[in-house]
N, C-alpha and C. Protein backbone atom coordinates (compact mmCIF):
# COMPACT_ATOMS: atom_id res chain seq x y z
N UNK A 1 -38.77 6.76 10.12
CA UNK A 1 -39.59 7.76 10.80
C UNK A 1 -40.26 7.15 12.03
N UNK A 2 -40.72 6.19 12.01
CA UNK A 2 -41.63 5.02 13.10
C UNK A 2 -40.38 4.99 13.91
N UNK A 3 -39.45 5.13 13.96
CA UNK A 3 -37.92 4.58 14.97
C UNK A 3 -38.12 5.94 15.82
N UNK A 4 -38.12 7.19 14.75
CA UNK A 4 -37.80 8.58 15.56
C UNK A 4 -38.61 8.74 16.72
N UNK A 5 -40.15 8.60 15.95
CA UNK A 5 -41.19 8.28 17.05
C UNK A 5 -41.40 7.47 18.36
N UNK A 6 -40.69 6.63 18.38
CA UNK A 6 -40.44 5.58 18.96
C UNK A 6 -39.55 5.76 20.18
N UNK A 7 -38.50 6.50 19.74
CA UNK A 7 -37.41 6.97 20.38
C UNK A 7 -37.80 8.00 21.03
N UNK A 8 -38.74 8.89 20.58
CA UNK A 8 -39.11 10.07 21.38
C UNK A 8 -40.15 9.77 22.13
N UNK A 9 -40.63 8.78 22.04
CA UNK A 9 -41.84 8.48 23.04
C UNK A 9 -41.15 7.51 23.76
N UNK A 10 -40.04 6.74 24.07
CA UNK A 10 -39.03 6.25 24.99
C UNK A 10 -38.60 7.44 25.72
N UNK A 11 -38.04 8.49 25.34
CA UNK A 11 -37.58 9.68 25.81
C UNK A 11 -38.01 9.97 27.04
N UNK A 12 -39.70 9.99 26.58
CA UNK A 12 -40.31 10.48 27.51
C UNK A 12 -41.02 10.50 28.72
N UNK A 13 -40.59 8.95 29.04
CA UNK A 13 -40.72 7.80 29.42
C UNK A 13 -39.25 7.72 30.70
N UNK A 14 -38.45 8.61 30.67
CA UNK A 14 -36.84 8.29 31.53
C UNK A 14 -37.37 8.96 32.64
N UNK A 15 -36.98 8.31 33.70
CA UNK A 15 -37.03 8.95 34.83
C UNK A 15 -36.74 10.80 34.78
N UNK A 16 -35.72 11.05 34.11
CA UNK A 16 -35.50 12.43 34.32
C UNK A 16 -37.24 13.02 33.80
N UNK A 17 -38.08 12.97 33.05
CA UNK A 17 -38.68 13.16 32.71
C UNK A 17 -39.88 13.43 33.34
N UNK A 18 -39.77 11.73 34.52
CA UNK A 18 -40.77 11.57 35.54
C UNK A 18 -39.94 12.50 36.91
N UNK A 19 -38.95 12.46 37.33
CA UNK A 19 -38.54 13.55 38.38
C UNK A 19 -39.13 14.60 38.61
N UNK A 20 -39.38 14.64 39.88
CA UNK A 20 -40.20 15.85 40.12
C UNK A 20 -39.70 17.05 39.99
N UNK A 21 -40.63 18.05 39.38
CA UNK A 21 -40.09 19.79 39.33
C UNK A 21 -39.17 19.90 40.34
N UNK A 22 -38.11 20.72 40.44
CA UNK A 22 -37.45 21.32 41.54
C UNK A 22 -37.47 22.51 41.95
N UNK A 23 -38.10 22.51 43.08
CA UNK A 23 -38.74 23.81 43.75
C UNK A 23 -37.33 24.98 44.00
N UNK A 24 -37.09 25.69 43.21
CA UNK A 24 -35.98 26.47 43.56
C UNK A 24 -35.46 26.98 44.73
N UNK A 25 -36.57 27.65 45.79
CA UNK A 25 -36.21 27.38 46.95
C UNK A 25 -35.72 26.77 47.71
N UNK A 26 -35.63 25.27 47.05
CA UNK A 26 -35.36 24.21 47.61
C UNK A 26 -33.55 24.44 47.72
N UNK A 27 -33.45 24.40 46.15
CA UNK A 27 -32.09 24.59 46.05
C UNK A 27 -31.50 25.46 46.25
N UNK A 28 -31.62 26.45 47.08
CA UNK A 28 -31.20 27.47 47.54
C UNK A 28 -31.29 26.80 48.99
N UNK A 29 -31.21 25.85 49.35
CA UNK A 29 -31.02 25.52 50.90
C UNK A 29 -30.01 23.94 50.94
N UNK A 30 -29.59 23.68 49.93
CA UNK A 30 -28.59 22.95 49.54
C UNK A 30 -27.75 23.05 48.78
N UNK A 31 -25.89 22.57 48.89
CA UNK A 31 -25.13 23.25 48.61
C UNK A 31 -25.28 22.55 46.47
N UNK A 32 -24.41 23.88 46.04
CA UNK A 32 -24.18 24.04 44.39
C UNK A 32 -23.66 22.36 44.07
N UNK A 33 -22.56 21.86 45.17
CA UNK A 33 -22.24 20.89 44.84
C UNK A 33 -22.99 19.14 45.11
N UNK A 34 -24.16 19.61 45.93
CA UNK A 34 -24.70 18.44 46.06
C UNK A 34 -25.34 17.69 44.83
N UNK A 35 -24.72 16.03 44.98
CA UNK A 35 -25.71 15.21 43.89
C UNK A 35 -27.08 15.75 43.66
N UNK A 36 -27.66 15.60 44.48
CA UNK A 36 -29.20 16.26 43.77
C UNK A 36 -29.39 17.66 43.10
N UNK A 37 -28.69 18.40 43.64
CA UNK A 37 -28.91 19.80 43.13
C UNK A 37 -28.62 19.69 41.78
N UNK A 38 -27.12 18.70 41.33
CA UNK A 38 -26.41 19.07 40.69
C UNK A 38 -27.47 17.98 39.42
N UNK A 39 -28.39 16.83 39.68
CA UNK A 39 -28.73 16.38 39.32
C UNK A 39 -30.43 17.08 38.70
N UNK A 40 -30.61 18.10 39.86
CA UNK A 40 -32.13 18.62 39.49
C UNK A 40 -31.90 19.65 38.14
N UNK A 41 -30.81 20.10 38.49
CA UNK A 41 -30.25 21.34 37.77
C UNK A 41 -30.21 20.45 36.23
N UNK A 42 -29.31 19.91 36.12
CA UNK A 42 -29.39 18.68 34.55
C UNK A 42 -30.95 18.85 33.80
N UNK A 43 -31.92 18.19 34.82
CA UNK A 43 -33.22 17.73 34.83
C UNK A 43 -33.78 18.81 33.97
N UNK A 44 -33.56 20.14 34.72
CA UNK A 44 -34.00 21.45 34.80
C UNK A 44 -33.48 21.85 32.84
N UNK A 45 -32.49 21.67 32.41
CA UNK A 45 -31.70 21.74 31.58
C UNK A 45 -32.16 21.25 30.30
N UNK A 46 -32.11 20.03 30.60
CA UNK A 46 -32.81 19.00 29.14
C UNK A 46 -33.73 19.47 29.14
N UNK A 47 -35.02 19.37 29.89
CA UNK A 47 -36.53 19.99 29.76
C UNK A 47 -36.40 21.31 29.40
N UNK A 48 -35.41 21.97 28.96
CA UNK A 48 -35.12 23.16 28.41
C UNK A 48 -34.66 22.95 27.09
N UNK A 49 -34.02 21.69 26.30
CA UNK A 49 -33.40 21.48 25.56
C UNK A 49 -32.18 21.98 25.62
N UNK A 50 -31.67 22.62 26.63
CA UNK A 50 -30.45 22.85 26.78
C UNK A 50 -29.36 21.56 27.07
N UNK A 51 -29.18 20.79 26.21
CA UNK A 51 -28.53 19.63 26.45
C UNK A 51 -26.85 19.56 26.98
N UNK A 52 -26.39 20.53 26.26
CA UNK A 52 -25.11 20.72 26.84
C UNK A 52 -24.94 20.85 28.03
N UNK A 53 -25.70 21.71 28.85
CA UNK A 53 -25.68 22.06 29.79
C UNK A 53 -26.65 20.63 30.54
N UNK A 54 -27.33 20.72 30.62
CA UNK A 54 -28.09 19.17 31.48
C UNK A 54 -26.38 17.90 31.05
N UNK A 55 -25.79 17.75 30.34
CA UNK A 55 -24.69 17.14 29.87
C UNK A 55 -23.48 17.12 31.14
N UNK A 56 -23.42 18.65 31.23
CA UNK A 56 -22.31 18.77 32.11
C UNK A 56 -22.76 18.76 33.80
N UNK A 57 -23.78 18.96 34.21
CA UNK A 57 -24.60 18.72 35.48
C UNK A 57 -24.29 17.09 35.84
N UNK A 58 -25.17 16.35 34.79
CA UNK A 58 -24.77 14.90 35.26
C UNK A 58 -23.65 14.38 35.08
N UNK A 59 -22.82 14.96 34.15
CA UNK A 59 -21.16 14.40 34.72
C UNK A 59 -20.73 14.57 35.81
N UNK A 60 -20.89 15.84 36.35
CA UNK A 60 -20.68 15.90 37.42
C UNK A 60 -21.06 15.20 38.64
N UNK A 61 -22.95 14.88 38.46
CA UNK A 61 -23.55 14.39 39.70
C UNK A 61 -22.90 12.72 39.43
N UNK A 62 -22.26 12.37 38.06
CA UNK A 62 -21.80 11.13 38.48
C UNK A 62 -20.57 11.07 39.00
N UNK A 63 -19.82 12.01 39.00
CA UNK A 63 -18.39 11.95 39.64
C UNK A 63 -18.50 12.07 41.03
N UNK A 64 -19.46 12.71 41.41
CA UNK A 64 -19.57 13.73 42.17
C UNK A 64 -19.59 12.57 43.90
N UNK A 65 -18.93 12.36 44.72
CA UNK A 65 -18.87 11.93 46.16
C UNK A 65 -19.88 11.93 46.62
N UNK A 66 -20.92 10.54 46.86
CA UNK A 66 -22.44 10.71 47.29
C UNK A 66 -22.11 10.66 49.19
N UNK A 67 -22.64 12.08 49.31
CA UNK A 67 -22.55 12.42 51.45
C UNK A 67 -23.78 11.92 51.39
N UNK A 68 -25.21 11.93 50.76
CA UNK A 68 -26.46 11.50 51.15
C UNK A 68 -26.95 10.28 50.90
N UNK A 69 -28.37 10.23 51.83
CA UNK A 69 -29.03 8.73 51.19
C UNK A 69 -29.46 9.24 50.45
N UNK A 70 -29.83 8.18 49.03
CA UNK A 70 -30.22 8.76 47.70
C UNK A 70 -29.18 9.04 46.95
N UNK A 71 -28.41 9.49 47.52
CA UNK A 71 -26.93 9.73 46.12
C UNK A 71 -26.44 8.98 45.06
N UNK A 72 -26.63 7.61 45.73
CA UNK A 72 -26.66 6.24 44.98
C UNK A 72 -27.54 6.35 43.55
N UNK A 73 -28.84 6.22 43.86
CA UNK A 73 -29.86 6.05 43.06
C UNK A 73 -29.74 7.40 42.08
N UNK A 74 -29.36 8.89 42.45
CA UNK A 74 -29.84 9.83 41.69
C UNK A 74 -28.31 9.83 40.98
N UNK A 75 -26.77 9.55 41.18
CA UNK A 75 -25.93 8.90 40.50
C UNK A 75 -26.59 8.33 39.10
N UNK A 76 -27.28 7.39 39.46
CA UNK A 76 -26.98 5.97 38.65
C UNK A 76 -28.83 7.01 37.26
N UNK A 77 -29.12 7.56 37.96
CA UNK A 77 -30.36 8.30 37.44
C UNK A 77 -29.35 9.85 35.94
N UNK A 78 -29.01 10.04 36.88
CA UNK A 78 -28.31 10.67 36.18
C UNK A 78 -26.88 10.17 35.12
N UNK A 79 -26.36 9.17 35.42
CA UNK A 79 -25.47 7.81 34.41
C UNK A 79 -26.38 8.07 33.11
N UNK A 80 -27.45 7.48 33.48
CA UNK A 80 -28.46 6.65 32.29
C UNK A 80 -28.92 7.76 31.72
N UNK A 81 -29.06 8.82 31.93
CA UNK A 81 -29.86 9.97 30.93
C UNK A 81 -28.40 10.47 30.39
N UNK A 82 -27.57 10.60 30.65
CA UNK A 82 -26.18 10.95 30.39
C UNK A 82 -25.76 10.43 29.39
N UNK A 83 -26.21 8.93 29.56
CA UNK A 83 -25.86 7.92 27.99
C UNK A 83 -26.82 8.02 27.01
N UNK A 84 -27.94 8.16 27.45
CA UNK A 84 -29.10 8.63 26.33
C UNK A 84 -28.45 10.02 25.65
N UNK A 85 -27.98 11.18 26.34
CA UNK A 85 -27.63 11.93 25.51
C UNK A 85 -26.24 11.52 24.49
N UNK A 86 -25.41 10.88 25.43
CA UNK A 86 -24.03 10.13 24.38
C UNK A 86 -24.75 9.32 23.34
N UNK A 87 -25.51 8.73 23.46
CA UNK A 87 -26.38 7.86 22.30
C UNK A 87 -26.70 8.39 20.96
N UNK A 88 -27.62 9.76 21.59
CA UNK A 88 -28.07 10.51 20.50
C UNK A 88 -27.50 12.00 19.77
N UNK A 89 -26.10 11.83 20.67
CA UNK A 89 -25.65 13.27 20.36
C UNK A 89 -26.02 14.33 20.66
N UNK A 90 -26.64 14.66 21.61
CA UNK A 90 -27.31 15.39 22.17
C UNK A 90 -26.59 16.22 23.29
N UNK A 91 -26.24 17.17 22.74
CA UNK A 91 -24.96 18.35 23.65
C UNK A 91 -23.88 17.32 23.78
N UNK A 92 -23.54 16.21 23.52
CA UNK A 92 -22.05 15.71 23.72
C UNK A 92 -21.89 15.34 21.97
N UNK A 93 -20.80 14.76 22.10
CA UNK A 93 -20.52 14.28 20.68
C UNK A 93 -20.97 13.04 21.22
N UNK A 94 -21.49 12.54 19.89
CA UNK A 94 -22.48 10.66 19.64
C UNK A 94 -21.30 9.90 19.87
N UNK A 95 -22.02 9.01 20.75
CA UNK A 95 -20.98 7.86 20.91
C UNK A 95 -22.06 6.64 21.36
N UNK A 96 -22.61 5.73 20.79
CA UNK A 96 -23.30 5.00 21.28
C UNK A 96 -22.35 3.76 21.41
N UNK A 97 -21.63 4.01 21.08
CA UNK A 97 -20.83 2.66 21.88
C UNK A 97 -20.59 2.37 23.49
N UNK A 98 -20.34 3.73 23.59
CA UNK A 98 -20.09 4.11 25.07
C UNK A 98 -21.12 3.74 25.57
N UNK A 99 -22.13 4.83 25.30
CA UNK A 99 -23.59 4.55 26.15
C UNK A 99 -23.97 3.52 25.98
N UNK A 100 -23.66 2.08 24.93
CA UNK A 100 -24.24 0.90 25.12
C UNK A 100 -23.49 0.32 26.29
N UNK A 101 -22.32 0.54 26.66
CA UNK A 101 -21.17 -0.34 27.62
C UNK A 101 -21.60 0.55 28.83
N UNK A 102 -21.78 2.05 28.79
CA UNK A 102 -22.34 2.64 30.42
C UNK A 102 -23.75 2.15 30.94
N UNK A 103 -24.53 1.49 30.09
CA UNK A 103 -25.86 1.02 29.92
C UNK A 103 -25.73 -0.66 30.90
N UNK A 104 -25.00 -1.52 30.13
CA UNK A 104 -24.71 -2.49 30.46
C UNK A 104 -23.92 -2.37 31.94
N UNK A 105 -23.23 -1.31 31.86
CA UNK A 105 -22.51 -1.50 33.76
C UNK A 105 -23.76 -1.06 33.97
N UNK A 106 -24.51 -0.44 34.29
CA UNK A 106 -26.17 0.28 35.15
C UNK A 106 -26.64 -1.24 35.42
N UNK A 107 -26.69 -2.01 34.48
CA UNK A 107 -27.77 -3.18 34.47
C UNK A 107 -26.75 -4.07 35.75
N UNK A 108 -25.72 -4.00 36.04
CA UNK A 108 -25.14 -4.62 36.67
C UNK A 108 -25.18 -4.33 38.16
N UNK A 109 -25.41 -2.44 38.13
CA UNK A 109 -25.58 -1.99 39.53
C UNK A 109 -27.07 -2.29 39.51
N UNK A 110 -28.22 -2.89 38.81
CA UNK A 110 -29.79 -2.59 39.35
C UNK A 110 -30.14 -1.87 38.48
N UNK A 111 -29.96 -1.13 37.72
CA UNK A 111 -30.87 0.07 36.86
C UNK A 111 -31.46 -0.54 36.23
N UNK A 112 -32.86 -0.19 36.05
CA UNK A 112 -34.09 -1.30 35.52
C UNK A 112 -34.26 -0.67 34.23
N UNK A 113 -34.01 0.73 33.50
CA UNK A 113 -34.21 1.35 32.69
C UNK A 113 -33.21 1.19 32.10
N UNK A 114 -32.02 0.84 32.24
CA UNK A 114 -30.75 0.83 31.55
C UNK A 114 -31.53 -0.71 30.20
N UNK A 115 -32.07 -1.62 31.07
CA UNK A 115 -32.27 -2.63 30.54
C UNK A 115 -33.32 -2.28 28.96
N UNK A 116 -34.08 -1.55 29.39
CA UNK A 116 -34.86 -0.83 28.22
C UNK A 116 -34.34 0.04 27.16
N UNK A 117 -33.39 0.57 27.35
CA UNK A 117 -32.12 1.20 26.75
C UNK A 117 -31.56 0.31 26.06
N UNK A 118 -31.32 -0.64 26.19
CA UNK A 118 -30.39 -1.78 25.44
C UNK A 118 -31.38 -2.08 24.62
N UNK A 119 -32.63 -2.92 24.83
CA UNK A 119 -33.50 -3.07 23.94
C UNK A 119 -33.71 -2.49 22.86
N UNK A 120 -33.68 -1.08 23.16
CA UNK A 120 -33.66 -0.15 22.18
C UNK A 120 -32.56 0.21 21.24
N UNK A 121 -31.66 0.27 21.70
CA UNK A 121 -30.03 0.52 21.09
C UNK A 121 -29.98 -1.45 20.19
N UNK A 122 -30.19 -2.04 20.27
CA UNK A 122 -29.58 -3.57 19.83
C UNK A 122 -30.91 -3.38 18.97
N UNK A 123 -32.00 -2.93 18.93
CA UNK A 123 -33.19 -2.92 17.95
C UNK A 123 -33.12 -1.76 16.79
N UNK A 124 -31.94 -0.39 17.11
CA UNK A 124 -31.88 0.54 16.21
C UNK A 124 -31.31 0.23 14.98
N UNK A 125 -31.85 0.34 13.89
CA UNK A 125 -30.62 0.52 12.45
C UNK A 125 -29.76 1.34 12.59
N UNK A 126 -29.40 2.54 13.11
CA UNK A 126 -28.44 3.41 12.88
C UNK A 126 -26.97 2.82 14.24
N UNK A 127 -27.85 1.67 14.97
CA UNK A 127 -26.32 1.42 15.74
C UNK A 127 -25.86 -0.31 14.79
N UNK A 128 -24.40 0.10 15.05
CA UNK A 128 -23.74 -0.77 14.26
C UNK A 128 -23.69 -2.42 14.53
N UNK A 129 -24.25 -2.59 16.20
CA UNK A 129 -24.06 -3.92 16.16
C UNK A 129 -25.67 -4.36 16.55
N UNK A 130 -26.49 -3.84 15.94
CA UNK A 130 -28.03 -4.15 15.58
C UNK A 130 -28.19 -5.50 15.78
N UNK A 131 -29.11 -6.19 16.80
CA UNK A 131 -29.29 -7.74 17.21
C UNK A 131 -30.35 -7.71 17.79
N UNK A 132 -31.35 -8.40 16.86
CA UNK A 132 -32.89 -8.80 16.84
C UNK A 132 -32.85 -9.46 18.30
N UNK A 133 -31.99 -10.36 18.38
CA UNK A 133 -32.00 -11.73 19.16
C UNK A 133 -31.78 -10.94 20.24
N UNK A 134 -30.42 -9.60 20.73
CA UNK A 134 -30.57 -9.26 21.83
C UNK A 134 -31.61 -8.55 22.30
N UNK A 135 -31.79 -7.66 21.57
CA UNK A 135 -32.87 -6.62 21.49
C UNK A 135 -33.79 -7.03 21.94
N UNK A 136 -34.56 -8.69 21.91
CA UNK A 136 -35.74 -8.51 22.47
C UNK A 136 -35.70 -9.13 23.69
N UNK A 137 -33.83 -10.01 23.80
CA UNK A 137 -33.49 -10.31 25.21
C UNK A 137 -33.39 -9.43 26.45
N UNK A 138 -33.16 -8.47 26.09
CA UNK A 138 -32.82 -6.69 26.93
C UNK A 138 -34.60 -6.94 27.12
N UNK A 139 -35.35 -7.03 26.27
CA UNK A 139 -36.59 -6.37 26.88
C UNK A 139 -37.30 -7.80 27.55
N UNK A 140 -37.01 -8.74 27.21
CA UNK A 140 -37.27 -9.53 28.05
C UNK A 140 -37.08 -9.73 29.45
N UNK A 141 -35.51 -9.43 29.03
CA UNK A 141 -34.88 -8.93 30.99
C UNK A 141 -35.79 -8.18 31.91
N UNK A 142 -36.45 -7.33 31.32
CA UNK A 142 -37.06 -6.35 31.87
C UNK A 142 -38.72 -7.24 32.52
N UNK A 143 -38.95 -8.12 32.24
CA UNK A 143 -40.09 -8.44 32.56
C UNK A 143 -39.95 -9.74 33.61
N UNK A 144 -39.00 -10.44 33.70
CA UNK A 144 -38.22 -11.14 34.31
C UNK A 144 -37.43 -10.29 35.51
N UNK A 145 -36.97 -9.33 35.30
CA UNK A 145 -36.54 -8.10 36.42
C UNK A 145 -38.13 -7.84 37.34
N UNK A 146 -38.68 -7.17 36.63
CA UNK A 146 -39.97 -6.56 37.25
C UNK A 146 -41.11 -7.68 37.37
N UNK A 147 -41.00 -8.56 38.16
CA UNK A 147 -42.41 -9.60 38.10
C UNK A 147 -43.87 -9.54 38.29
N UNK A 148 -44.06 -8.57 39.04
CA UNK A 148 -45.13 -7.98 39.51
C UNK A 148 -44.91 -6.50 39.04
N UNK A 149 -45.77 -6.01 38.08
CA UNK A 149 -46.26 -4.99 37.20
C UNK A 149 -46.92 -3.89 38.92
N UNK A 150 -47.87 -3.98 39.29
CA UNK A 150 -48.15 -3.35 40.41
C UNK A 150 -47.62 -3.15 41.22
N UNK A 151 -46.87 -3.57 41.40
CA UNK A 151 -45.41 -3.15 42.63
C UNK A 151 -44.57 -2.42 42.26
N UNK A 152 -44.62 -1.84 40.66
CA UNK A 152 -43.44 -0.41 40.12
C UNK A 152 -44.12 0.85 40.21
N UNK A 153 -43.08 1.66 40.18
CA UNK A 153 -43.35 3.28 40.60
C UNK A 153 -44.08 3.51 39.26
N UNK A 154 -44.49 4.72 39.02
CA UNK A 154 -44.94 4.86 37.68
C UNK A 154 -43.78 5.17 36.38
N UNK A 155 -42.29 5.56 37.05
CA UNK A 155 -41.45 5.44 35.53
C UNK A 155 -41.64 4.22 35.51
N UNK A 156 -41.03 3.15 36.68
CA UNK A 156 -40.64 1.95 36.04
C UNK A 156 -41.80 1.40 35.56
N UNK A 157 -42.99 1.64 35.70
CA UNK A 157 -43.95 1.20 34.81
C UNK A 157 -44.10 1.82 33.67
N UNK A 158 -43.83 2.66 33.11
CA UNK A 158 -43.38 3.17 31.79
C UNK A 158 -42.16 2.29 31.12
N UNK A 159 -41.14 1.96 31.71
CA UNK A 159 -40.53 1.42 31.02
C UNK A 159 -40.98 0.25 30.71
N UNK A 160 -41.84 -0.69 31.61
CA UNK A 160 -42.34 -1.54 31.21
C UNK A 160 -42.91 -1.80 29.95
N UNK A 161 -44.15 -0.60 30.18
CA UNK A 161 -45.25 -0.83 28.96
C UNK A 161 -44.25 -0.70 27.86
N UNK A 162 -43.19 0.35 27.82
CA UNK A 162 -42.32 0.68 26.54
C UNK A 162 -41.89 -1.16 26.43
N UNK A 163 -41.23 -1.21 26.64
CA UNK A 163 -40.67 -2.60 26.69
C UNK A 163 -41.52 -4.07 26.14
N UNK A 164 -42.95 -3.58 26.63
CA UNK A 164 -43.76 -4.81 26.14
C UNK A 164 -44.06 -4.23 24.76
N UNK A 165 -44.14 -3.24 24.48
CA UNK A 165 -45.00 -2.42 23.36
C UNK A 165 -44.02 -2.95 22.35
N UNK A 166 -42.84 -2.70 22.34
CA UNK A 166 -41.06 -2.86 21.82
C UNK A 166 -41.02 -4.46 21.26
N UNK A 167 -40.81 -5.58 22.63
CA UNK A 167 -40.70 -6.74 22.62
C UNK A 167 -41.61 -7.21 21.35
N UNK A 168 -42.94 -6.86 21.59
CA UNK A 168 -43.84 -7.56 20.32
C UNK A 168 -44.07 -7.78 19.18
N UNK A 169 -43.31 -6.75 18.91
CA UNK A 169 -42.86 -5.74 17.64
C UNK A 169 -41.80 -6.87 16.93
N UNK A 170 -40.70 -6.90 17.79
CA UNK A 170 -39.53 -7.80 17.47
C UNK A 170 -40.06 -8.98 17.30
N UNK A 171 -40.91 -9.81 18.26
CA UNK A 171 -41.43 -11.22 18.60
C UNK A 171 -42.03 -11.38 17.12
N UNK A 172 -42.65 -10.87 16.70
CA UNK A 172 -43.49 -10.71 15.06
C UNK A 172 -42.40 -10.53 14.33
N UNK A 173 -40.53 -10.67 14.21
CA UNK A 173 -39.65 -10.87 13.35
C UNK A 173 -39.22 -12.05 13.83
N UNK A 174 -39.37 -12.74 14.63
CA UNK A 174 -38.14 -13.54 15.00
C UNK A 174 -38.83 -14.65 14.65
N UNK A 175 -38.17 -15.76 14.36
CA UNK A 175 -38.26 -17.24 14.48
C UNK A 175 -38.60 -18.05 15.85
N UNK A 176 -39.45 -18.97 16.42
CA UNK A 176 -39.81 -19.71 17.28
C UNK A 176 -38.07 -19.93 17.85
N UNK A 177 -37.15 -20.54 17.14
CA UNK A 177 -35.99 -20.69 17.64
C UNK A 177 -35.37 -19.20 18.09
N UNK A 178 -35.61 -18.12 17.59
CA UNK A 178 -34.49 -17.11 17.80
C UNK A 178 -34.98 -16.27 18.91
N UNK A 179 -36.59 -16.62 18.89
CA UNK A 179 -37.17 -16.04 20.45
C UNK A 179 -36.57 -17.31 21.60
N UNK A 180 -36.90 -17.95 21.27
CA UNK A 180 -35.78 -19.11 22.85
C UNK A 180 -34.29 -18.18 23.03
N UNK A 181 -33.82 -18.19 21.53
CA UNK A 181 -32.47 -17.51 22.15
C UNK A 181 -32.49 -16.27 22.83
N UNK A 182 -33.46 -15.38 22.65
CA UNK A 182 -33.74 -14.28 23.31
C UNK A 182 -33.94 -14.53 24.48
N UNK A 183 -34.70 -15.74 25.16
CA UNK A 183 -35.14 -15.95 26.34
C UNK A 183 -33.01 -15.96 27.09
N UNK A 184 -32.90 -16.97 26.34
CA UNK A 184 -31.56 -17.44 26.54
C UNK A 184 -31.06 -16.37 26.97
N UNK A 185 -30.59 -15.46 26.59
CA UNK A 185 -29.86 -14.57 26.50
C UNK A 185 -30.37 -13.55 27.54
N UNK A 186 -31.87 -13.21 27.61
CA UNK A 186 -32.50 -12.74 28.66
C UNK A 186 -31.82 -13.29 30.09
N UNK A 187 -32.30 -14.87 30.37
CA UNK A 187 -31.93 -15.04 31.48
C UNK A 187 -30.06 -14.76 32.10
N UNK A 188 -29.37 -14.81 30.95
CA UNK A 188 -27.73 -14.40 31.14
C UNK A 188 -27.39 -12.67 31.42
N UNK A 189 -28.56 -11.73 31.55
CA UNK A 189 -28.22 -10.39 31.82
C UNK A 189 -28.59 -10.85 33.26
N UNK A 190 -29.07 -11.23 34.31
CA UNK A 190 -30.09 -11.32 35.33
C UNK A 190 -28.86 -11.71 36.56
């Protein structure tokens, strides 16, 4: 029950979450197919619980040919909530395998939240390759990524606090040796 909680207060915590409302007007002055639209529209969706539908928006905004600046970032924004729903089954069929391996490419393009994602997924009982040792390496990454706490937007400072809140939790299971390996392993995502 403490996991569910946990997970839903991570949830809430994703950028899609922190994204700003989308002024409909707005999108009525940019085309159906643009990344953002196609990305606000998703946004618009989940905060509806309409998951299927927020599901098929960000497939799209990740396929989707970035013409703008920003296309990059709201791509890779829309990736990571995409795998959160593959994670949890949520309008797609569950696949957290996937979303652990779409998680891990994010961390490779920069996604600072992908890294908090892993933490979480390698710390769950219900995923199959459950690892104390990575789990608190993923959230270690994250603090080693972000060095200066005052210099993040306010998600990525959410993911932070999630991440320290997370890490400590684990640090109070592990062994003096199996936190080094965490470090270890921390510094090899970077």
């Amino acid at each position: 029950m403490y996991k569910l909680v946990a997970l839903l207060v991570s949830l809430l915590t994703t950028n899609v979450v922190y994204a700003e409302k989308c002024n409909i007007e707005y999108l009525e002055e940019i085309e159906y197919t643009d990344i953002e639209c196609q990305f606000y529209m998703g946004t618009q969706a989940y905060r509806n619980h309409v998951y299927s539908v927020a599901a098929a928006h960000w497939q799209y905004a990740t396929k989707a040919e970035g013409r703008f600046e920003g296309d990059d970032s709201l791509k890779a924004m829309a990736q990571s909530t995409l795998n959160f729903l593959y994670y949890q089954g949520l309008g797609v069929k569950e696949n957290k395998i996937l979303a652990v391996n779409n998680w891990k490419e994010a961390v490779k393009k920069g996604d600072f939240e992908a890294r908090r994602h892993l933490g979480f997924a390698y710390s769950d009982p219900a995923f199959k390759q459950k690892d104390a040792i990575k789990a608190l390496g993923w959230y270690e990454s994250v603090f080693m990524v972000a060095e200066k706490f005052d210099e993040l937007d306010e998600s990525d400072k959410n993911v932070y606090t999630d991440a320290l809140d997370a890490a400590e939790k684990i640090r109070k299971q592990l062994s003096v040796e199996e936190r080094g390996q965490s470090l270890e392993f921390a510094r090899s995502t970077l």
